[in-house]
PDB file of N, CA and C in Angstrom:
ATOM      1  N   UNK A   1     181.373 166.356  -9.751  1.00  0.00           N
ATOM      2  CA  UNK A   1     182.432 166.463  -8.773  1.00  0.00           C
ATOM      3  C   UNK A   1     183.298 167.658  -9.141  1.00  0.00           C
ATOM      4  N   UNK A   2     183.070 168.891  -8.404  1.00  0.00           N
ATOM      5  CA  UNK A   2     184.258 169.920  -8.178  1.00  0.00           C
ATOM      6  C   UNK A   2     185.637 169.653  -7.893  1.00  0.00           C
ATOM      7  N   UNK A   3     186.576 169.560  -9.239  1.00  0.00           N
ATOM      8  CA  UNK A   3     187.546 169.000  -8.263  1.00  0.00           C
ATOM      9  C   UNK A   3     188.449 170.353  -8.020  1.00  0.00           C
ATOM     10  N   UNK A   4     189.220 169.996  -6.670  1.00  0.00           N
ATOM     11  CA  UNK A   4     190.273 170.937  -6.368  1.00  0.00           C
ATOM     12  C   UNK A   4     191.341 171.229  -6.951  1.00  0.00           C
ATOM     13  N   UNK A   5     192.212 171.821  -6.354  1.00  0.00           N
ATOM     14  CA  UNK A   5     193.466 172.053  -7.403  1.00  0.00           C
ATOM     15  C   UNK A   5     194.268 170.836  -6.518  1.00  0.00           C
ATOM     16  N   UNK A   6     194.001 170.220  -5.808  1.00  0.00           N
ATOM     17  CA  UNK A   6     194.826 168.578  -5.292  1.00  0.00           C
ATOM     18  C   UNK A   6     194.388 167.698  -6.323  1.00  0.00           C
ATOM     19  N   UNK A   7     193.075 167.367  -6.322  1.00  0.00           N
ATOM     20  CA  UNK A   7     192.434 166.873  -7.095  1.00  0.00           C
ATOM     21  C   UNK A   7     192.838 166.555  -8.911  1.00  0.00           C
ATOM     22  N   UNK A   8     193.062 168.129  -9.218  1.00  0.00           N
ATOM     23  CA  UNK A   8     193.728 167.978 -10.445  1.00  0.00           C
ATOM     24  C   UNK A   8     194.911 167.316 -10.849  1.00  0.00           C
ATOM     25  N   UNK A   9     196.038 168.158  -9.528  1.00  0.00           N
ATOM     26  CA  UNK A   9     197.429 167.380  -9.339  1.00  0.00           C
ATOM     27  C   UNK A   9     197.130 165.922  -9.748  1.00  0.00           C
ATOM     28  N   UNK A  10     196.278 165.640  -8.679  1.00  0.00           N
ATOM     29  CA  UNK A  10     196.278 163.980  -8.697  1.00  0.00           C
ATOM     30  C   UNK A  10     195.910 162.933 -10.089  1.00  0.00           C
ATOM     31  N   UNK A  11     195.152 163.935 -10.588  1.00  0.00           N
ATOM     32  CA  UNK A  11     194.620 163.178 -12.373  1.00  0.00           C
ATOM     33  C   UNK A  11     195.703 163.825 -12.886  1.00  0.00           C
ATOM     34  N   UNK A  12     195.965 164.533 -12.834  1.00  0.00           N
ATOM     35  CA  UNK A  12     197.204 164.792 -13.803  1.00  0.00           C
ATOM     36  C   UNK A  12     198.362 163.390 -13.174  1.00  0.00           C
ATOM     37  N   UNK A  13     199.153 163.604 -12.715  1.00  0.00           N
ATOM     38  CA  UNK A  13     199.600 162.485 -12.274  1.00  0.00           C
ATOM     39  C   UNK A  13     199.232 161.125 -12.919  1.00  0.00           C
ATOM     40  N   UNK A  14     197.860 160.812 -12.122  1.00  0.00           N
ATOM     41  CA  UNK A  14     197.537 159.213 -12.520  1.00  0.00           C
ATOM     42  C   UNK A  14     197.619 159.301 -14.321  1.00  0.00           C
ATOM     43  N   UNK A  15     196.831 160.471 -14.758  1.00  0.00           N
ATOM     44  CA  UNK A  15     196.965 160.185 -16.376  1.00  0.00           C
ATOM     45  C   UNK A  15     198.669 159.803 -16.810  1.00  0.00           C
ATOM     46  N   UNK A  16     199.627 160.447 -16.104  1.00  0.00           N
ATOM     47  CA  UNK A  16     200.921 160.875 -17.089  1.00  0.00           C
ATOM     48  C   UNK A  16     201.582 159.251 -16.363  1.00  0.00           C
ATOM     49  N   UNK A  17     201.242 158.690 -15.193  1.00  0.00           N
ATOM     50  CA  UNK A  17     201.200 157.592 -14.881  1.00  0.00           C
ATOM     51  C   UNK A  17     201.231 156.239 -15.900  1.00  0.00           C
ATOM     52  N   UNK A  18     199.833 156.725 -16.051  1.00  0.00           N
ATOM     53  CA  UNK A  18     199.450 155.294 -17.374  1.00  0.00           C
ATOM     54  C   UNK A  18     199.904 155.276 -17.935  1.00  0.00           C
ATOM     55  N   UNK A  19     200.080 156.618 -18.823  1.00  0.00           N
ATOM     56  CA  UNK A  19     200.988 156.667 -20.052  1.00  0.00           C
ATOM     57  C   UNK A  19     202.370 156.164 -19.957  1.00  0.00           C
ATOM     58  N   UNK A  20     202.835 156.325 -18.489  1.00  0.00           N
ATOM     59  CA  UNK A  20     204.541 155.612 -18.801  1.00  0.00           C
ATOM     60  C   UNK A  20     204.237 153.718 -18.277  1.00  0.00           C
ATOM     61  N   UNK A  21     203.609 153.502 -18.158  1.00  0.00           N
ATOM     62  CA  UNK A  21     202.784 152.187 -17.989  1.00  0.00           C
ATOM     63  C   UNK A  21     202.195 151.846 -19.432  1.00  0.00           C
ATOM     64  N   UNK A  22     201.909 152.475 -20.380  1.00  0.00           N
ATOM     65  CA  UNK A  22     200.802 151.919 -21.267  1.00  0.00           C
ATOM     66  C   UNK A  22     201.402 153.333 -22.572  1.00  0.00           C
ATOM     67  N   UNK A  23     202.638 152.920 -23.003  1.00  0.00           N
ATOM     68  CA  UNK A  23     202.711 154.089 -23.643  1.00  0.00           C
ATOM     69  C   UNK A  23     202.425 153.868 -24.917  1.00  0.00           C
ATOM     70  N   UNK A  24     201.672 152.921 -25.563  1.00  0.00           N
ATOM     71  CA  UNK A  24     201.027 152.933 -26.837  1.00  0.00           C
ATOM     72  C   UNK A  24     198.892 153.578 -26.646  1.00  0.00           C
ATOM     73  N   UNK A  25     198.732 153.840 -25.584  1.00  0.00           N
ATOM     74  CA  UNK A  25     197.645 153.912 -25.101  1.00  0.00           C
ATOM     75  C   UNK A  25     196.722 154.812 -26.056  1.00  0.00           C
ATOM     76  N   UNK A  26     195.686 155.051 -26.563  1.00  0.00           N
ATOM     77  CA  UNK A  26     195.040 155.900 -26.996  1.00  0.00           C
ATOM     78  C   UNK A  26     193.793 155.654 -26.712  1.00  0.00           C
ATOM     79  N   UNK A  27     193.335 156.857 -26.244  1.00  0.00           N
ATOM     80  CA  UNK A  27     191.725 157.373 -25.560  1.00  0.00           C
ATOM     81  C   UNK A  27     191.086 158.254 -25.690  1.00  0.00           C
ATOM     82  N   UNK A  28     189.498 157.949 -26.209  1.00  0.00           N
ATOM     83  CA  UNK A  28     188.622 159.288 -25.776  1.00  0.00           C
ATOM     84  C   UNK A  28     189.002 159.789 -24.753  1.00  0.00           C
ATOM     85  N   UNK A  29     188.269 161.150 -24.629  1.00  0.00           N
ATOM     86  CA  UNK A  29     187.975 161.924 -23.010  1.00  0.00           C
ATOM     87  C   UNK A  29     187.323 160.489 -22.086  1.00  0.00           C
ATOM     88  N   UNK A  30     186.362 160.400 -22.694  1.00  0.00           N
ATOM     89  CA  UNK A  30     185.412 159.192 -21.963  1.00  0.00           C
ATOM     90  C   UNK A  30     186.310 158.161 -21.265  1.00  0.00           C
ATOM     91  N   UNK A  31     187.632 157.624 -22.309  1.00  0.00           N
ATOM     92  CA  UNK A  31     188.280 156.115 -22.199  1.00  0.00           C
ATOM     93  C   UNK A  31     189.346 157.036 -21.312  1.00  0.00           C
ATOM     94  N   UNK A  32     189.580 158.307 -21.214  1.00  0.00           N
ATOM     95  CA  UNK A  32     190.644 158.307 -20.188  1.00  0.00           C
ATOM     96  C   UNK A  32     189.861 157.856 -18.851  1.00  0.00           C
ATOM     97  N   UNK A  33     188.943 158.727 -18.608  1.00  0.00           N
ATOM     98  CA  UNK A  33     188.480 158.724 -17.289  1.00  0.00           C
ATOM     99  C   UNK A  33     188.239 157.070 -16.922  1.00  0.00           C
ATOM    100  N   UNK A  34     187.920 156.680 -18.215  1.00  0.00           N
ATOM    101  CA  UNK A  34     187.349 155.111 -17.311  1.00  0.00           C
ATOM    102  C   UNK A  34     188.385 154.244 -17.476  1.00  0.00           C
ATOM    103  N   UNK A  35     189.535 154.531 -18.340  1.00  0.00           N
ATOM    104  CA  UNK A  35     191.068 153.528 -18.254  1.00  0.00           C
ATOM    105  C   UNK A  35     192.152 154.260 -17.227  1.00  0.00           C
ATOM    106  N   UNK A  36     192.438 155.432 -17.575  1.00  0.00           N
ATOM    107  CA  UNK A  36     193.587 155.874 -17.132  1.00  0.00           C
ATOM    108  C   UNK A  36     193.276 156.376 -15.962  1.00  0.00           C
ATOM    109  N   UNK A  37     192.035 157.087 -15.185  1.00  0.00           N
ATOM    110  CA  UNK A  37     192.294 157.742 -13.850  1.00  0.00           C
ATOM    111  C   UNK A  37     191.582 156.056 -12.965  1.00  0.00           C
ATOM    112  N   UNK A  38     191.920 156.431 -11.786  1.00  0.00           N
ATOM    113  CA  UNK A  38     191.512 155.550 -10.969  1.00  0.00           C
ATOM    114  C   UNK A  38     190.157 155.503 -10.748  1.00  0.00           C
ATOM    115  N   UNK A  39     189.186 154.431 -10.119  1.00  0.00           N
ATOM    116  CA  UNK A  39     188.309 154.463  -9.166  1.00  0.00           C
ATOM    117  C   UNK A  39     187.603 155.726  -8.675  1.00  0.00           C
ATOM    118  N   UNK A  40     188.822 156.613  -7.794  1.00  0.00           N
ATOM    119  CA  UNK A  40     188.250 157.669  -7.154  1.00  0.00           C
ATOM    120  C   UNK A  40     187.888 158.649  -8.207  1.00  0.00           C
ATOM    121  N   UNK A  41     188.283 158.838  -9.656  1.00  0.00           N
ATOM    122  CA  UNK A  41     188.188 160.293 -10.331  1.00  0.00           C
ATOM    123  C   UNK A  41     187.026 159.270 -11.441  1.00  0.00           C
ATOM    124  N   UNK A  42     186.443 158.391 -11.559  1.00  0.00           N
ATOM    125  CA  UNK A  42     185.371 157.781 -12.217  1.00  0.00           C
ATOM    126  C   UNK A  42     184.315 158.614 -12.423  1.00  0.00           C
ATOM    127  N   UNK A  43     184.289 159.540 -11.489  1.00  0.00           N
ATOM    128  CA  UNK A  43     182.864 160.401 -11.445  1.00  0.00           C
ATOM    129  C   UNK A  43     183.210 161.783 -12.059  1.00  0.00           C
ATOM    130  N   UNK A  44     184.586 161.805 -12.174  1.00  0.00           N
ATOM    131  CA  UNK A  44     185.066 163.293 -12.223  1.00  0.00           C
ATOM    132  C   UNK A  44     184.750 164.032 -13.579  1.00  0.00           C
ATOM    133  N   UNK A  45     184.434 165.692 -13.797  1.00  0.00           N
ATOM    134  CA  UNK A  45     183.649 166.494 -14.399  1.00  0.00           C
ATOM    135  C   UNK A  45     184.422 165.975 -16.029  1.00  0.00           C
ATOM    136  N   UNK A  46     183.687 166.063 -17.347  1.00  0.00           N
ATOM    137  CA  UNK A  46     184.625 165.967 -18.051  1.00  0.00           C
ATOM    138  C   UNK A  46     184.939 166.843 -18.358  1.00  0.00           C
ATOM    139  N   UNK A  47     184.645 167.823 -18.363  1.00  0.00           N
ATOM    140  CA  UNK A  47     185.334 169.615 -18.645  1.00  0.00           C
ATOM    141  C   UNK A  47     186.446 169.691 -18.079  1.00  0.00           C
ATOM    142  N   UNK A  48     186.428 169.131 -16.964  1.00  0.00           N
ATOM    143  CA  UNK A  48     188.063 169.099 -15.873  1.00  0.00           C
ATOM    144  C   UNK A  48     189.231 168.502 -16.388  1.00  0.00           C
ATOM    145  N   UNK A  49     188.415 167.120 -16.752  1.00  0.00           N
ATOM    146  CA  UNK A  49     189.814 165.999 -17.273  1.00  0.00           C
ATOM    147  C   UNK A  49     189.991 166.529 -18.840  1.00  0.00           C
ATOM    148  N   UNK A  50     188.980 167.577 -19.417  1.00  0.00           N
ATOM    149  CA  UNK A  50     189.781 167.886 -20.542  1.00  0.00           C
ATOM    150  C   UNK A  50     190.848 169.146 -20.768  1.00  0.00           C
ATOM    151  N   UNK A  51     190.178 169.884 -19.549  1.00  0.00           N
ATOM    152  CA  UNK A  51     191.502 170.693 -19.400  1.00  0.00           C
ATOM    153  C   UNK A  51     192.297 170.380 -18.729  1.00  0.00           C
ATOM    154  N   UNK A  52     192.584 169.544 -18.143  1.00  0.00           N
ATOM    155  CA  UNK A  52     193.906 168.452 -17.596  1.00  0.00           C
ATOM    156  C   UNK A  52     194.842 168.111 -19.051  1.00  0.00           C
ATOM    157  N   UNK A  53     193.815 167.614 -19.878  1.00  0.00           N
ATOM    158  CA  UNK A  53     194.604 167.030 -21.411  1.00  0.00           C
ATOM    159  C   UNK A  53     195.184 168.103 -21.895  1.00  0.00           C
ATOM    160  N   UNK A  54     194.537 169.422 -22.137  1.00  0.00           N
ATOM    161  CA  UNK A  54     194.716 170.162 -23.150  1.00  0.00           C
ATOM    162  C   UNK A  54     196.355 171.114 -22.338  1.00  0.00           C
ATOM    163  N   UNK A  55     195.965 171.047 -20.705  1.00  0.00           N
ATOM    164  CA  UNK A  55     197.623 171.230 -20.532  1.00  0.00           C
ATOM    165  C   UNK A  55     198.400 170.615 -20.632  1.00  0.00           C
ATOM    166  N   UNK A  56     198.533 169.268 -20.650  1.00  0.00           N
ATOM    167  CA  UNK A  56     199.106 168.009 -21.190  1.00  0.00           C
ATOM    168  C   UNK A  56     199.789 168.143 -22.684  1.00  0.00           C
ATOM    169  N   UNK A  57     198.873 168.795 -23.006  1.00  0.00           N
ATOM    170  CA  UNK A  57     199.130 168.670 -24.773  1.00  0.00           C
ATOM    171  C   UNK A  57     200.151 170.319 -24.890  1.00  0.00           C
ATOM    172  N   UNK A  58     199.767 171.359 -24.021  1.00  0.00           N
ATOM    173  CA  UNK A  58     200.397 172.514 -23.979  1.00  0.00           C
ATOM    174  C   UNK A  58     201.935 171.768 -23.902  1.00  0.00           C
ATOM    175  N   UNK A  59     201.997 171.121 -23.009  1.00  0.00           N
ATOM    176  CA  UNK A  59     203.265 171.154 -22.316  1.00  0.00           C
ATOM    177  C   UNK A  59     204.256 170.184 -23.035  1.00  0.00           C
ATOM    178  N   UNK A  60     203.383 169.699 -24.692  1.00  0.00           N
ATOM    179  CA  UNK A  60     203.800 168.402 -24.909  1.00  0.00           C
ATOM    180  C   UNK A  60     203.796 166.798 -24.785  1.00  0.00           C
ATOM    181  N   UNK A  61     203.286 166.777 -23.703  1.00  0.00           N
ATOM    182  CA  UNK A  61     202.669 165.526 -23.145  1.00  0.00           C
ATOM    183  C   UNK A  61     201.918 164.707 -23.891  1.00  0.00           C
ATOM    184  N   UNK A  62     201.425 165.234 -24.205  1.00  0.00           N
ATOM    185  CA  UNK A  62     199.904 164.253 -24.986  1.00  0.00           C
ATOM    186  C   UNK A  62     199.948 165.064 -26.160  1.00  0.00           C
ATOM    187  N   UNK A  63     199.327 164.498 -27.256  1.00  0.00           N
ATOM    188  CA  UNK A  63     198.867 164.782 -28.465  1.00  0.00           C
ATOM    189  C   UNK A  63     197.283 164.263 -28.779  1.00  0.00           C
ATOM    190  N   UNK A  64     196.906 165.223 -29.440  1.00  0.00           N
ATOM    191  CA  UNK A  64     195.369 164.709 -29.797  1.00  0.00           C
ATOM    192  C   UNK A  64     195.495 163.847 -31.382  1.00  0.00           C
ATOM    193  N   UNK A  65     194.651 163.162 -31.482  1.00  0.00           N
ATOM    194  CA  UNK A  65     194.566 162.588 -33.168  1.00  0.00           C
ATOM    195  C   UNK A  65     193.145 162.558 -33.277  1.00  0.00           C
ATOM    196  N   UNK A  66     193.268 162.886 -34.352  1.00  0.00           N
ATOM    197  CA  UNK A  66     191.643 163.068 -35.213  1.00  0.00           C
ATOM    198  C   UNK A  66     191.377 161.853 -36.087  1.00  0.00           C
ATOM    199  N   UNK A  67     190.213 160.660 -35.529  1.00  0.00           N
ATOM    200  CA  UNK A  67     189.800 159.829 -36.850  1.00  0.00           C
ATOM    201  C   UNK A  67     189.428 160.203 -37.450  1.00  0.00           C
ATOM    202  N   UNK A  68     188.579 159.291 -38.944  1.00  0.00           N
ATOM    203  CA  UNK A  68     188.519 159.933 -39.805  1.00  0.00           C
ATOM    204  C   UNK A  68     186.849 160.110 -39.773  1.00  0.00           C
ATOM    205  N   UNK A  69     186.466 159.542 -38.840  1.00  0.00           N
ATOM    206  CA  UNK A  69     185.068 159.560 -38.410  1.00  0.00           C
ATOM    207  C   UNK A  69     184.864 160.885 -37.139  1.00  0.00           C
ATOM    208  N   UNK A  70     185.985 161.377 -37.527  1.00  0.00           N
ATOM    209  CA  UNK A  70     186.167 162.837 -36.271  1.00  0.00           C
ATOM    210  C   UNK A  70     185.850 162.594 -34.846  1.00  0.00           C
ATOM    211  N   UNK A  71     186.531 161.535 -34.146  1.00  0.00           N
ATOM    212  CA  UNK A  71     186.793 161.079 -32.842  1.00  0.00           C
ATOM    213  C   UNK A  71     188.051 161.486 -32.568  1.00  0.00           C
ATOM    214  N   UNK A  72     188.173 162.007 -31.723  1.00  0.00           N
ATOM    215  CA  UNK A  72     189.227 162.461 -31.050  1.00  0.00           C
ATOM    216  C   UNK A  72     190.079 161.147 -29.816  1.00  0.00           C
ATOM    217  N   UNK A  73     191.286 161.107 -30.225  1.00  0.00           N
ATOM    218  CA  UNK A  73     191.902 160.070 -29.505  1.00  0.00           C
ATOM    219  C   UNK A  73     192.951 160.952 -28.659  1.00  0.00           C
ATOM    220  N   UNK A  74     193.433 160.539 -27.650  1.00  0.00           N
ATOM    221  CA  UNK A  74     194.391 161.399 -26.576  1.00  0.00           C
ATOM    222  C   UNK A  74     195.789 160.050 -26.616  1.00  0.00           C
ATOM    223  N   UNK A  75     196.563 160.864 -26.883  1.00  0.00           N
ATOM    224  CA  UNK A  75     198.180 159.355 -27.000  1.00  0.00           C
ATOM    225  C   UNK A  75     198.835 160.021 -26.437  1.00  0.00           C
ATOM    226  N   UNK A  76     200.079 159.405 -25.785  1.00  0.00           N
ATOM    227  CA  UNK A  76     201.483 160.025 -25.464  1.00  0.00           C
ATOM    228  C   UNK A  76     201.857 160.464 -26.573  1.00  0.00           C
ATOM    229  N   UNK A  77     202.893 161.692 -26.589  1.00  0.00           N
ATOM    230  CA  UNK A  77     203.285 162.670 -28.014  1.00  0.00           C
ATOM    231  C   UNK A  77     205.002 162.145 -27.779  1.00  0.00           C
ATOM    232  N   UNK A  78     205.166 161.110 -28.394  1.00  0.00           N
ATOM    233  CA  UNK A  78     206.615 160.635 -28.837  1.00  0.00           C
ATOM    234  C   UNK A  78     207.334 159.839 -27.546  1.00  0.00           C
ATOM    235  N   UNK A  79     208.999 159.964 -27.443  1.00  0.00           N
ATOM    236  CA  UNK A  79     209.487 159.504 -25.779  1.00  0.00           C
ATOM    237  C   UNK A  79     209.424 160.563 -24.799  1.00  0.00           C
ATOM    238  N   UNK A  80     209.506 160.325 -23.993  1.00  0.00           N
ATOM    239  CA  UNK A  80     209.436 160.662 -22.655  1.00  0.00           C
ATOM    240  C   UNK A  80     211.136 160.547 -22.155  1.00  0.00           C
ATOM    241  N   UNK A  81     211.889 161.604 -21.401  1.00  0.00           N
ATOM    242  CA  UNK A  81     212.817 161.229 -20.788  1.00  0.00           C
ATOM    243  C   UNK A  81     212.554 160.963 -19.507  1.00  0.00           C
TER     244      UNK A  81
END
């Protein structure tokens, strides 16, 4: 799925969504798409939803964590005003 630049808006959104819904949350790429976006973005590219994260994480939003088994987890990065 190509998504648009609506498209993005919209996962961006639903992700920053969950997170103020679920702000202990932590997820693969994989566990966002199948916890945090809806139904409609289930199919969506994961190259997309990871550069969705990684502006997320630009902007502060999200933080990545590294297990120690080198899995990458995606969390909210502290409070939120």
């Amino acid at each position: 799925m190509g998504a648009d630049e609506s498209d993005k808006a919209n996962m961006r959104r639903e992700i920053m969504q969950y997170l103020q819904m679920h702000p202990n949350a932590a997820d693969s790429l994989n566990g966002v798409i199948d916890w945090w976006l809806s139904d409609r973005y289930q199919a969506a590219d994961v190259k997309e939803v990871e550069q969705i994260i990684e502006q997320l994480i630009t902007d502060g939003l999200v933080k990545k964590v590294f297990l120690i088994d080198r899995t990458v987890l995606y969390k909210r990065n502290g409070k939120w005003d």
